[in-house]
C-alpha atoms as a PDB file:
ATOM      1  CA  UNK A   1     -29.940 -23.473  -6.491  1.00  0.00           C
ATOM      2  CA  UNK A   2     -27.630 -26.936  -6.351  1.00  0.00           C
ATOM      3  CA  UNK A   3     -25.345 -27.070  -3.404  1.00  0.00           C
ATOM      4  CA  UNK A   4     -21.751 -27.250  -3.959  1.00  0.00           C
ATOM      5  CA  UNK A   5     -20.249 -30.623  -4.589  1.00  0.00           C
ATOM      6  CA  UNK A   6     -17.689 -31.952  -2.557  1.00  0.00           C
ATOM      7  CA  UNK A   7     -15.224 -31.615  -5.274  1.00  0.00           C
ATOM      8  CA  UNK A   8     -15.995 -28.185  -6.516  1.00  0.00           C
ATOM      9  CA  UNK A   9     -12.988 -25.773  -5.865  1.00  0.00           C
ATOM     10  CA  UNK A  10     -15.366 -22.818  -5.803  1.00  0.00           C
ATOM     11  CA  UNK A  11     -14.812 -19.266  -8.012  1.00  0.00           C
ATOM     12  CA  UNK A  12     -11.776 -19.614 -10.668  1.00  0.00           C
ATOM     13  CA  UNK A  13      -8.486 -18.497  -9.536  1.00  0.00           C
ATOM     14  CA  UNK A  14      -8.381 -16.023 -11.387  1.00  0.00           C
ATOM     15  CA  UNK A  15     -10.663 -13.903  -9.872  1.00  0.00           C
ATOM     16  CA  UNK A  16      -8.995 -13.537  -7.147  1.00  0.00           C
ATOM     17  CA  UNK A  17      -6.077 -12.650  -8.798  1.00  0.00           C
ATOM     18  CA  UNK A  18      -7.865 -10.151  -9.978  1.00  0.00           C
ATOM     19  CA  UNK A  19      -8.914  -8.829  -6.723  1.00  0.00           C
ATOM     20  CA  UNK A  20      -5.053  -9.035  -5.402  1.00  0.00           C
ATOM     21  CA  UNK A  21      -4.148  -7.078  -8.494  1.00  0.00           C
ATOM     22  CA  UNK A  22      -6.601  -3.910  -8.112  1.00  0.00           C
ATOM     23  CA  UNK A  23      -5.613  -3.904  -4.651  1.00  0.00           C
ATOM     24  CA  UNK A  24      -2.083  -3.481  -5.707  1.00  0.00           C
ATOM     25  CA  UNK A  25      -3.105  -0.889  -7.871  1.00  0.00           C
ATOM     26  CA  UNK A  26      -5.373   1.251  -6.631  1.00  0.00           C
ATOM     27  CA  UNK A  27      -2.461   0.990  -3.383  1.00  0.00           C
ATOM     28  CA  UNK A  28       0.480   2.355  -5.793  1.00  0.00           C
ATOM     29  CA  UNK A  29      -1.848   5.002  -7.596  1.00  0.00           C
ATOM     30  CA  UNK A  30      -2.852   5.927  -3.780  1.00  0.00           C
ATOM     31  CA  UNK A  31       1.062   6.252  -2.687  1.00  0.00           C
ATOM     32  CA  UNK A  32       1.873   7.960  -6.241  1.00  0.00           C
ATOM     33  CA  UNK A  33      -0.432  10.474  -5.492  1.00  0.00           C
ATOM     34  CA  UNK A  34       0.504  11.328  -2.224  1.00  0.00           C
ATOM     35  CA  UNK A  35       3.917  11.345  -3.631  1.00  0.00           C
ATOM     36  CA  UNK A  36       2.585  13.821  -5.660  1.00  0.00           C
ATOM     37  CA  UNK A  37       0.943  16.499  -3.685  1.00  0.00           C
ATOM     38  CA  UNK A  38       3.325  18.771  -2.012  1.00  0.00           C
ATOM     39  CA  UNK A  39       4.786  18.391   1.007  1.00  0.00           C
ATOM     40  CA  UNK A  40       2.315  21.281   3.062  1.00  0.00           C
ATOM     41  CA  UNK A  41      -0.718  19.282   1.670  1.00  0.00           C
ATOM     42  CA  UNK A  42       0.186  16.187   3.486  1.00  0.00           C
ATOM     43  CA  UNK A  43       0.186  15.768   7.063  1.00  0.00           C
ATOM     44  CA  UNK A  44       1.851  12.135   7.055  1.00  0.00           C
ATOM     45  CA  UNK A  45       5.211  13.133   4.510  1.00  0.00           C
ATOM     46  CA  UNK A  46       7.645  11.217   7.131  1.00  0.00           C
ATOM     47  CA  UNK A  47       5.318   8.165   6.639  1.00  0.00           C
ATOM     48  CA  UNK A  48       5.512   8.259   3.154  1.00  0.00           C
ATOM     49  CA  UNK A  49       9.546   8.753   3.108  1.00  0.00           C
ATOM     50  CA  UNK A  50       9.747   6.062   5.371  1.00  0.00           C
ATOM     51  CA  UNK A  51       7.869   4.028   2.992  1.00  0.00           C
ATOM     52  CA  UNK A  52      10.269   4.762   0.155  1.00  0.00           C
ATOM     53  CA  UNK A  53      12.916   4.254   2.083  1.00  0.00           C
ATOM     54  CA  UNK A  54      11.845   0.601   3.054  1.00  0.00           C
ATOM     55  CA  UNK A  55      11.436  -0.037  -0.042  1.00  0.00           C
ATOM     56  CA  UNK A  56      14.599   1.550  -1.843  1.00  0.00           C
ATOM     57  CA  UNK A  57      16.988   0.249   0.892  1.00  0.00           C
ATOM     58  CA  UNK A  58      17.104  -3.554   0.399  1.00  0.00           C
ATOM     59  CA  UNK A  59      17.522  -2.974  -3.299  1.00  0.00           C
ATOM     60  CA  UNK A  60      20.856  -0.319  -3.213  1.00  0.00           C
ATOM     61  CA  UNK A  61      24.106  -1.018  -3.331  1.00  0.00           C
END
């Protein structure tokens, strides 16, 4: 196996990219869901509004 060259700037971009994006997305699909599920199902509901609310609140008028 060659060793890496002094000048080599490792795995593309790209991939990690990649890896930032899934974690984005399995995150909202994760928050969606507990969106989702009623409120009796979850134990953590205020954590979720307060969520949403940090979110929503910079953005309205």
């Amino acid at each position: 196996m060659p060793r890496a060259q002094a000048g080599d700037a490792g795995p593309f971009p790209w991939v990690h990219l990649w890896r930032i994006g899934a974690i984005v997305l399995v995150a909202c699909v994760s928050v969606g869901a507990l969106s989702a599920a009623s409120p009796v199902a979850t134990a953590n509901a205020g954590a979720i509004q307060s969520l949403q609310s940090f979110f929503t609140q910079p953005w309205s008028p």
